[in-house]
N, C-alpha and C. Protein backbone atom coordinates (compact mmCIF):
# COMPACT_ATOMS: atom_id res chain seq x y z
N UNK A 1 -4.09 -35.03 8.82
CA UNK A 1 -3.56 -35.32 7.52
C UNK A 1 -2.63 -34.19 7.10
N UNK A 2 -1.25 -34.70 7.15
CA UNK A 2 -0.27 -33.48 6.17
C UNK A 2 -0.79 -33.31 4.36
N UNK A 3 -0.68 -31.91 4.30
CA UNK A 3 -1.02 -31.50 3.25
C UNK A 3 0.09 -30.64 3.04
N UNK A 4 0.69 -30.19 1.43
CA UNK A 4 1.85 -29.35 1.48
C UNK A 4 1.50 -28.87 0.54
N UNK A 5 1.99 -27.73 0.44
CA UNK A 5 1.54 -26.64 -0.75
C UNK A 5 2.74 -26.49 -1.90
N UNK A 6 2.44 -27.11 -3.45
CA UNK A 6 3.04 -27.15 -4.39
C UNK A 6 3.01 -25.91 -5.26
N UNK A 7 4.19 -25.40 -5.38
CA UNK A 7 4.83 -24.03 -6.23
C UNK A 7 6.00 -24.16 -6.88
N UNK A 8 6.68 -23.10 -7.46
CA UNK A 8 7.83 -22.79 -7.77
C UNK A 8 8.27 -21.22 -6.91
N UNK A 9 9.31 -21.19 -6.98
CA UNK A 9 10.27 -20.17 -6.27
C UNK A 9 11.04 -19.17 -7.41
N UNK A 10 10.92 -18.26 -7.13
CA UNK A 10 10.97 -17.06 -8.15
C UNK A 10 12.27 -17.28 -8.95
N UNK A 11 13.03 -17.97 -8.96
CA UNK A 11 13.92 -18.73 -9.65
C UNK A 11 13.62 -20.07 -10.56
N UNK A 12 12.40 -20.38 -10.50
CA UNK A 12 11.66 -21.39 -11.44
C UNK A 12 11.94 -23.26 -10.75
N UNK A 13 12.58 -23.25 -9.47
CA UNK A 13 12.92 -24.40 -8.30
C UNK A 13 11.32 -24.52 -7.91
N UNK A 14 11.05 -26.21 -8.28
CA UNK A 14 9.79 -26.84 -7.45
C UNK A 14 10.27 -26.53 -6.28
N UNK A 15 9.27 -26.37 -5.44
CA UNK A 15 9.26 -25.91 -3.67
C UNK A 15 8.25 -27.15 -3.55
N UNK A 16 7.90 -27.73 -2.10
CA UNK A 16 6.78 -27.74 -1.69
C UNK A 16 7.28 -27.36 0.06
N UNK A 17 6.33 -26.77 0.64
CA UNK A 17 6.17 -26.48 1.52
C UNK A 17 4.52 -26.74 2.80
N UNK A 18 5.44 -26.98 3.86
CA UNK A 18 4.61 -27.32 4.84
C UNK A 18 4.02 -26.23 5.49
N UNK A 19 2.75 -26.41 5.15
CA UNK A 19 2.53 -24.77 5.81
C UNK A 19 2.19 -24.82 7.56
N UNK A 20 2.61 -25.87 7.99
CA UNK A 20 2.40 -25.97 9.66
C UNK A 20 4.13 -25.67 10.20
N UNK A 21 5.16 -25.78 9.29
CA UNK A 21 6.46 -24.75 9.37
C UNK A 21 6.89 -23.71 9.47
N UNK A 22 5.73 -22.96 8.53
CA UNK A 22 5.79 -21.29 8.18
C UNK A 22 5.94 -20.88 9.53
N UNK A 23 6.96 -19.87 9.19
CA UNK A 23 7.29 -18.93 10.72
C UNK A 23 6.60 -17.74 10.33
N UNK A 24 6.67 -17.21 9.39
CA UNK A 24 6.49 -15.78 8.58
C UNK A 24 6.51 -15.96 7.17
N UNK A 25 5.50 -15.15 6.89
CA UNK A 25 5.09 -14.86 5.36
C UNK A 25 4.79 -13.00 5.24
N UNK A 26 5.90 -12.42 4.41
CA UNK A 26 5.89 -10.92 4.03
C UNK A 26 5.94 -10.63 2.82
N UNK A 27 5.78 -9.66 2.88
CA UNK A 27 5.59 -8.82 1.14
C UNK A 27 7.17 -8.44 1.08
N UNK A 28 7.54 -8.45 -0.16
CA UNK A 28 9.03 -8.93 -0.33
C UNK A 28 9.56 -7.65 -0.80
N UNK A 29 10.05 -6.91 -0.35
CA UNK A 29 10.90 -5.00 -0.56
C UNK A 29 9.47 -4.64 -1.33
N UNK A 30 8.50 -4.45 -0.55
CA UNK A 30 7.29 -3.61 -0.51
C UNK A 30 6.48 -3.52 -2.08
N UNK A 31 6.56 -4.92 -2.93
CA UNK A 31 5.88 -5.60 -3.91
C UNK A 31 4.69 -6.44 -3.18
N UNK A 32 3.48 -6.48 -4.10
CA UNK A 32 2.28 -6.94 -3.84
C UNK A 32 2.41 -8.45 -4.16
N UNK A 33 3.06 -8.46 -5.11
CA UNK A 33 2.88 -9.70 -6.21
C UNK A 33 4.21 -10.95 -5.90
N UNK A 34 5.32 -10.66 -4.98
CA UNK A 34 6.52 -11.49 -4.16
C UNK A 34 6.12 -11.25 -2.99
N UNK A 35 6.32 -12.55 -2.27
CA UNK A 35 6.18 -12.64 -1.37
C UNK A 35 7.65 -13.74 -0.70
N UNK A 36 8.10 -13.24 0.50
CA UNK A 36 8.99 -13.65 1.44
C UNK A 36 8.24 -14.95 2.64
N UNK A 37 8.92 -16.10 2.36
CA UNK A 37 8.24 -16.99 3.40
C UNK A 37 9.53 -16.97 4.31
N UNK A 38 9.60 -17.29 5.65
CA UNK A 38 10.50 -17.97 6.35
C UNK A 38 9.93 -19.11 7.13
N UNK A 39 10.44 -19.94 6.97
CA UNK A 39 10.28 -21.73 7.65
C UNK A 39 11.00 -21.45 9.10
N UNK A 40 10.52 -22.48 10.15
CA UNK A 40 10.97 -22.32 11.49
C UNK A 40 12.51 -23.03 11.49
N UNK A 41 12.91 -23.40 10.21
CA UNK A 41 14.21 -23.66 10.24
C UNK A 41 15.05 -23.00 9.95
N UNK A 42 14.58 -21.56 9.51
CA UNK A 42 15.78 -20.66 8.49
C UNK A 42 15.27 -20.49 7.33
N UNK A 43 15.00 -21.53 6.75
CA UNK A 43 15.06 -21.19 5.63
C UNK A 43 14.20 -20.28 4.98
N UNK A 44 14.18 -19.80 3.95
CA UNK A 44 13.52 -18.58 3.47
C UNK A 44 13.18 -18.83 1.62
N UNK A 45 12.04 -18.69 0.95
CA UNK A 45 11.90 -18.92 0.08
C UNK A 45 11.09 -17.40 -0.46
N UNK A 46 11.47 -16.88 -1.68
CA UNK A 46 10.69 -16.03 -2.39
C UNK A 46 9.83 -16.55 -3.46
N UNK A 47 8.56 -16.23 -3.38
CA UNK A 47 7.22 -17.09 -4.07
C UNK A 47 6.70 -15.78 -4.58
N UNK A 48 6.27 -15.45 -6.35
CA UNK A 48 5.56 -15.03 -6.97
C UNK A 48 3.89 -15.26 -6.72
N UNK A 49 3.65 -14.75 -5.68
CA UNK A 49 2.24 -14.34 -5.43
C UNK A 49 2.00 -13.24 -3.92
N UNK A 50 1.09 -13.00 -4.25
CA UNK A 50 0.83 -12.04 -3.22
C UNK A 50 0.44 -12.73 -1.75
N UNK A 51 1.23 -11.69 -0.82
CA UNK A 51 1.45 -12.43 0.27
C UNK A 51 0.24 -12.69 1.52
N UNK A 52 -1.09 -11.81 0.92
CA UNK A 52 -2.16 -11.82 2.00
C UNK A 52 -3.15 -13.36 1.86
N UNK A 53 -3.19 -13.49 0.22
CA UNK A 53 -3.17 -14.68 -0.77
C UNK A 53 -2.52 -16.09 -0.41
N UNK A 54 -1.53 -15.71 -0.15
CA UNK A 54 -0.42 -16.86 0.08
C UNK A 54 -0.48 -17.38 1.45
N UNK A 55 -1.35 -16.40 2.57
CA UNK A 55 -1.30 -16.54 3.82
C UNK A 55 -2.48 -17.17 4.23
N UNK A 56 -3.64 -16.59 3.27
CA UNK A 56 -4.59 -17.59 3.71
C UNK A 56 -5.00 -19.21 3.19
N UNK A 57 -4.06 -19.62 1.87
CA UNK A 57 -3.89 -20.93 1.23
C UNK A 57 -3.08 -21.57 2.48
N UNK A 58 -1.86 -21.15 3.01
CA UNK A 58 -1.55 -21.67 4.39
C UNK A 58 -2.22 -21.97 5.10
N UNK A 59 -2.85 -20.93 5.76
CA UNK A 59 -4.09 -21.21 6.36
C UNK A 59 -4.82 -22.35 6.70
N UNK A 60 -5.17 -22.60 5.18
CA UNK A 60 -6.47 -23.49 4.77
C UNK A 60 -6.14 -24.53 4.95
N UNK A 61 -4.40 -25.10 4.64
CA UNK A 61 -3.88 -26.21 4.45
C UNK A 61 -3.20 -26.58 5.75
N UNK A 62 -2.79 -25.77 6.45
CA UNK A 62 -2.23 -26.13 8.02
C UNK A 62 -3.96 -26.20 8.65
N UNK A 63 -5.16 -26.11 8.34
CA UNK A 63 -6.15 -26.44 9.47
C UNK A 63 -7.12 -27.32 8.54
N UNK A 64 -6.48 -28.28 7.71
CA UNK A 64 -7.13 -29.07 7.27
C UNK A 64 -7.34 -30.50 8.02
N UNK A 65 -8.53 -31.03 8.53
CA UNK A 65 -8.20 -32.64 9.09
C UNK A 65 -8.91 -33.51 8.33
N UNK A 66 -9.07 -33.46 7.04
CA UNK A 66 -9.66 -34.49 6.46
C UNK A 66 -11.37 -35.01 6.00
N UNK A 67 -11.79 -33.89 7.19
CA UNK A 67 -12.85 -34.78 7.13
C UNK A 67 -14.15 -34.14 6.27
């Protein structure tokens, strides 16, 4: 079952994101609280939350099967 993770982007833009895409997730010029995603396509989104946080909601949602 796809599951996608609903936010906004530090510019106040709905995101949702697939977290079975995520290439990388970093702490964004060495802030706790931004965090840097990059998608296996390029693309790159900055998300207001902390990135150890943000890595394990990925996590949870890329190894979800439903049951």
């Amino acid at each position: 079952m796809l599951q996608f993770y609903k936010t906004k982007d530090d510019s106040g833009i709905d995101i949702a994101i697939n977290p079975n895409s995520v290439a990388q997730i970093e702490a964004y010029l060495g802030r706790n609280d931004l965090s840097l995603v990059v998608m296996n396509n390029g693309r790159k989104y900055r998300i207001n939350q902390n990135c150890f946080l943000l890595s394990e909601k990925f996590e949870k949602l890329a190894n979800y099967t439903g049951y």
